[in-house]
Protein backbone atom coordinates (compact mmCIF):
# COMPACT_ATOMS: atom_id res chain seq x y z
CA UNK A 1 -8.94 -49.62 86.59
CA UNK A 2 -11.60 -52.10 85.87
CA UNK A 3 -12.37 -53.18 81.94
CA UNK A 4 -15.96 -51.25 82.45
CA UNK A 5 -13.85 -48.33 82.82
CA UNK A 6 -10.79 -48.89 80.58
CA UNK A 7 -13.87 -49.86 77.68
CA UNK A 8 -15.78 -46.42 78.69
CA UNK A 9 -11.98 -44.58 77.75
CA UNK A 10 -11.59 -46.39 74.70
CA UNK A 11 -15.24 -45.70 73.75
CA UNK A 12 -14.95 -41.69 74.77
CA UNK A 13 -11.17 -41.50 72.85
CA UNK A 14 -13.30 -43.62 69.50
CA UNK A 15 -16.24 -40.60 69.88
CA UNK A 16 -13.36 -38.30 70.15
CA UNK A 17 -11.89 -39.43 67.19
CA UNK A 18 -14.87 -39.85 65.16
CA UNK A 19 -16.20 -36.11 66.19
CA UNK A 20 -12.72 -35.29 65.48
CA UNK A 21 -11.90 -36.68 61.67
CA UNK A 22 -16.21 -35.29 60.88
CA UNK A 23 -14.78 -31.98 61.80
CA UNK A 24 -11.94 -32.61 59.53
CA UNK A 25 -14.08 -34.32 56.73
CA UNK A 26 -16.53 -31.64 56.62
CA UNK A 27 -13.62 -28.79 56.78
CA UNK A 28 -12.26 -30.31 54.43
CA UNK A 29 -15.66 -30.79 52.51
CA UNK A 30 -16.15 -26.96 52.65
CA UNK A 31 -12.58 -26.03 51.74
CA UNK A 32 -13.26 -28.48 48.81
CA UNK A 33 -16.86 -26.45 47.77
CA UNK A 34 -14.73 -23.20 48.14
CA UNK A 35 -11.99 -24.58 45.83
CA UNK A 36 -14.53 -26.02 43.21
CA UNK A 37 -16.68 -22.81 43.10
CA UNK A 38 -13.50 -20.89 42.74
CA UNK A 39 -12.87 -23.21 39.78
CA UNK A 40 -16.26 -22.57 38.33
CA UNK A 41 -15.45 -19.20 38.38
CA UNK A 42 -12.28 -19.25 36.59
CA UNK A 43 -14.29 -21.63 34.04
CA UNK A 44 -16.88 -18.48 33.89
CA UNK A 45 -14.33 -16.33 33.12
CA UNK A 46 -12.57 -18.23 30.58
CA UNK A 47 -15.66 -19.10 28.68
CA UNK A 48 -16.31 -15.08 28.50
CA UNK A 49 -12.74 -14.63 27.25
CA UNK A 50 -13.29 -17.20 24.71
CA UNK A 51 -16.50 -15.90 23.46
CA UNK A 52 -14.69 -12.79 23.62
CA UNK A 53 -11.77 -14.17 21.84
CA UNK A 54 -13.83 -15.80 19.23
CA UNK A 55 -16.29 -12.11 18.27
CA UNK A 56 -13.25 -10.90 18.03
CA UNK A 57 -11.64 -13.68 15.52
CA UNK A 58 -14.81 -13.01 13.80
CA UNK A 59 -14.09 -9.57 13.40
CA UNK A 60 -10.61 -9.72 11.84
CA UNK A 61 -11.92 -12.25 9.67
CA UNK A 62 -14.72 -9.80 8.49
CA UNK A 63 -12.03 -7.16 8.21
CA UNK A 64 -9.35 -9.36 6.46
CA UNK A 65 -12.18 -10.00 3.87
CA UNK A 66 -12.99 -6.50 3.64
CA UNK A 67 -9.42 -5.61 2.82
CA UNK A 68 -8.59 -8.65 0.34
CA UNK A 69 -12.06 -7.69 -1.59
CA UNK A 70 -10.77 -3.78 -1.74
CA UNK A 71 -7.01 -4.93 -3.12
CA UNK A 72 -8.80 -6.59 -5.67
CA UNK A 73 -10.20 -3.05 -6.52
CA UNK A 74 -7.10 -1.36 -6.83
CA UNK A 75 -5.72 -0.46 -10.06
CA UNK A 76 -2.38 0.97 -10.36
CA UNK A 77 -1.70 4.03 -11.72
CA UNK A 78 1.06 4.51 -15.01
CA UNK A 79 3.73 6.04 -15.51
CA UNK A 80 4.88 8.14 -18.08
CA UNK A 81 8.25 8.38 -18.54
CA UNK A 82 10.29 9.45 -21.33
CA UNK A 83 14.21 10.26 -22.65
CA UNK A 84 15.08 12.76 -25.22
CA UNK A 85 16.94 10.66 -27.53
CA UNK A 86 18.12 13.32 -30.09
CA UNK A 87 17.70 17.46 -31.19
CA UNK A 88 18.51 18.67 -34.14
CA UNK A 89 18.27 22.03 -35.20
CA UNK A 90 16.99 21.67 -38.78
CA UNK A 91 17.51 24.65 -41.67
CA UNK A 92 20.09 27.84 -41.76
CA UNK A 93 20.59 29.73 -38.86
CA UNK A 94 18.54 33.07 -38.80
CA UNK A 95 15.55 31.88 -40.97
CA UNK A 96 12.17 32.04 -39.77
CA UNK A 97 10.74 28.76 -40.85
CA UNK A 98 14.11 26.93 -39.43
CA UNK A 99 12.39 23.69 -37.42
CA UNK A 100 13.92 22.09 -34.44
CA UNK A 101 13.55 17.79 -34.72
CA UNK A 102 13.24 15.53 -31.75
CA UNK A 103 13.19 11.96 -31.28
CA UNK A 104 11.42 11.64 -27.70
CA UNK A 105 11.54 7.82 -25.97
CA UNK A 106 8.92 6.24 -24.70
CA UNK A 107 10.63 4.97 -21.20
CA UNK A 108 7.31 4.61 -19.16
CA UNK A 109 4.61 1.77 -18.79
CA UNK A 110 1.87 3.09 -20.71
CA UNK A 111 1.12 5.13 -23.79
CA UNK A 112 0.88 8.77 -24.14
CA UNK A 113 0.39 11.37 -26.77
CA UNK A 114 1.58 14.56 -27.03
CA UNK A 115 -0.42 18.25 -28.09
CA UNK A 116 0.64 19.91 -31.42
CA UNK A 117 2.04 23.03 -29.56
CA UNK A 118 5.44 23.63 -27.92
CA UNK A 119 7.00 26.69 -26.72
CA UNK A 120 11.12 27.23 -27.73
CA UNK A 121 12.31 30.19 -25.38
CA UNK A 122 9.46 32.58 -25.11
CA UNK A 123 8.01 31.49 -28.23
CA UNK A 124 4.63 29.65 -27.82
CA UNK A 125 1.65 28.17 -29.46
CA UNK A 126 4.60 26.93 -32.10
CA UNK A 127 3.31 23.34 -34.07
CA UNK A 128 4.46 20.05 -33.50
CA UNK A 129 4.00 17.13 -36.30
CA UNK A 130 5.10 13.97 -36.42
CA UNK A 131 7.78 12.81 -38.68
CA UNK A 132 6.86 10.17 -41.20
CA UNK A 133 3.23 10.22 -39.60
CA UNK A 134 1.96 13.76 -39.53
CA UNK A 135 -1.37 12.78 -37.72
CA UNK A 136 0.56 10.72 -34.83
CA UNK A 137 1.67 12.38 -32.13
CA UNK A 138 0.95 8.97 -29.88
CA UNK A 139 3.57 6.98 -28.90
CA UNK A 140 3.19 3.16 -27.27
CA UNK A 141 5.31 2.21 -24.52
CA UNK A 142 9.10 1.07 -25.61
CA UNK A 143 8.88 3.02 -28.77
CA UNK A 144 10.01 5.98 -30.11
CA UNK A 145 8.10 9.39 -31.95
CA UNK A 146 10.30 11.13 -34.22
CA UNK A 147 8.55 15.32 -34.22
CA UNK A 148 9.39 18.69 -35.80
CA UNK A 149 8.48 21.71 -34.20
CA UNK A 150 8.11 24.34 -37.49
CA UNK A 151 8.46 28.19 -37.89
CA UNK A 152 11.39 28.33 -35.28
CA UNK A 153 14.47 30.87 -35.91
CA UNK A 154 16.94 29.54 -34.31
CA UNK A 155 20.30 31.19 -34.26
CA UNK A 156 23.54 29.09 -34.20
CA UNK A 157 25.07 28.61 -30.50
CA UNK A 158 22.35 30.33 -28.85
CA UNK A 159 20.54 28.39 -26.09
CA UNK A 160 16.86 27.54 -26.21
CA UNK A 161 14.48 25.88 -24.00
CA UNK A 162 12.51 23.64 -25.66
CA UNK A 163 9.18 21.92 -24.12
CA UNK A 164 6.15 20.07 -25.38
CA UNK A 165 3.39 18.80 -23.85
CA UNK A 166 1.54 15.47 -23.48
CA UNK A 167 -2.53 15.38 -23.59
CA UNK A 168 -2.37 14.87 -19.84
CA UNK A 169 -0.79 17.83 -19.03
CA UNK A 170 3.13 16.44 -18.53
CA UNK A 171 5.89 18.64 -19.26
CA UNK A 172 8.67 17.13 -21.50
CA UNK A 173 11.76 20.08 -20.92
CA UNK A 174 15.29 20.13 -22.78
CA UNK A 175 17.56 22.82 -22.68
CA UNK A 176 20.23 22.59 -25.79
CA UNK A 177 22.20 25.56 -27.50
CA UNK A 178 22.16 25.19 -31.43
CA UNK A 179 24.99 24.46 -33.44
């Protein structure tokens, strides 16, 4: 084989080659576009997300404010609590204006006041006064109210339900049998 012919092989295997590694180049060119659009994409979608992400942020913030500004608006309700310290069945048994003392504890957060009526047994519309302050019938958290509930005829060891009422409607019940 002559040099003419052995240069013409070298040229046709260089052509080869070059047509060859284009073919790769631009394969790999377009597989290179495909992965960089796909990446675009994925940026697309994450930039959505994050938009998404952030109304959504805004949102919670909105509502968090929302809630904060209404617990600021809350006021919390008292409680009225009390203890029956003492009864004592005041008088002689079997006479009508016989009076039945109580010294009622103010256990509860707030204030209350009671009604001047109480009902012993069946007995109602009967009148509660203070003791030592006939007008008072209020009594301040921690503290005590000494009252007398008049015109009751109480007869020694029967049982009687006693119950007055505070201005807001609560019950104060105590069950006893006189001495």
């Amino acid at each position: 084989m002559g040099k003419d012919k052995i240069a013409l092989v070298v040229c046709f295997c260089l052509v080869v080659a070059l047509v060859g590694f284009s073919a790769w180049l631009y394969v790999g060119a377009r597989g290179l576009e495909s992965k960089v659009s796909d990446l675009q994409t994925k940026t697309d979608n994450l930039e959505a997300q994050n938009a998404e992400l952030s109304t959504k942020v805004q949102n919670l913030t909105w509502t968090l404010g929302n809630l904060t500004s209404g617990l600021n608006n809350i006021t919390f309700t008292k409680t009225d609590q009390f203890n029956i310290a003492s009864v004592t069945f005041f008088g002689t048994s079997g006479v009508a204006d016989n009076a039945i003392n109580m010294t009622i504890q103010n256990t509860g957060s707030s204030s209350w006041t009671l009604t001047n009526t109480a009902q012993v047994n069946s007995v109602t519309g009967l009148t509660v006064i203070s003791i030592g302050n006939r007008d008072a019938l209020n009594c301040t958290s921690g503290k005590s109210i000494n009252i007398s509930i008049t015109s009751v005829g109480w007869i020694s060891g029967n049982q009687y339900s006693i119950s007055v009422n505070m201005t807001d409607g609560t019950k104060i019940a105590y069950t006893c049998n006189a001495p």
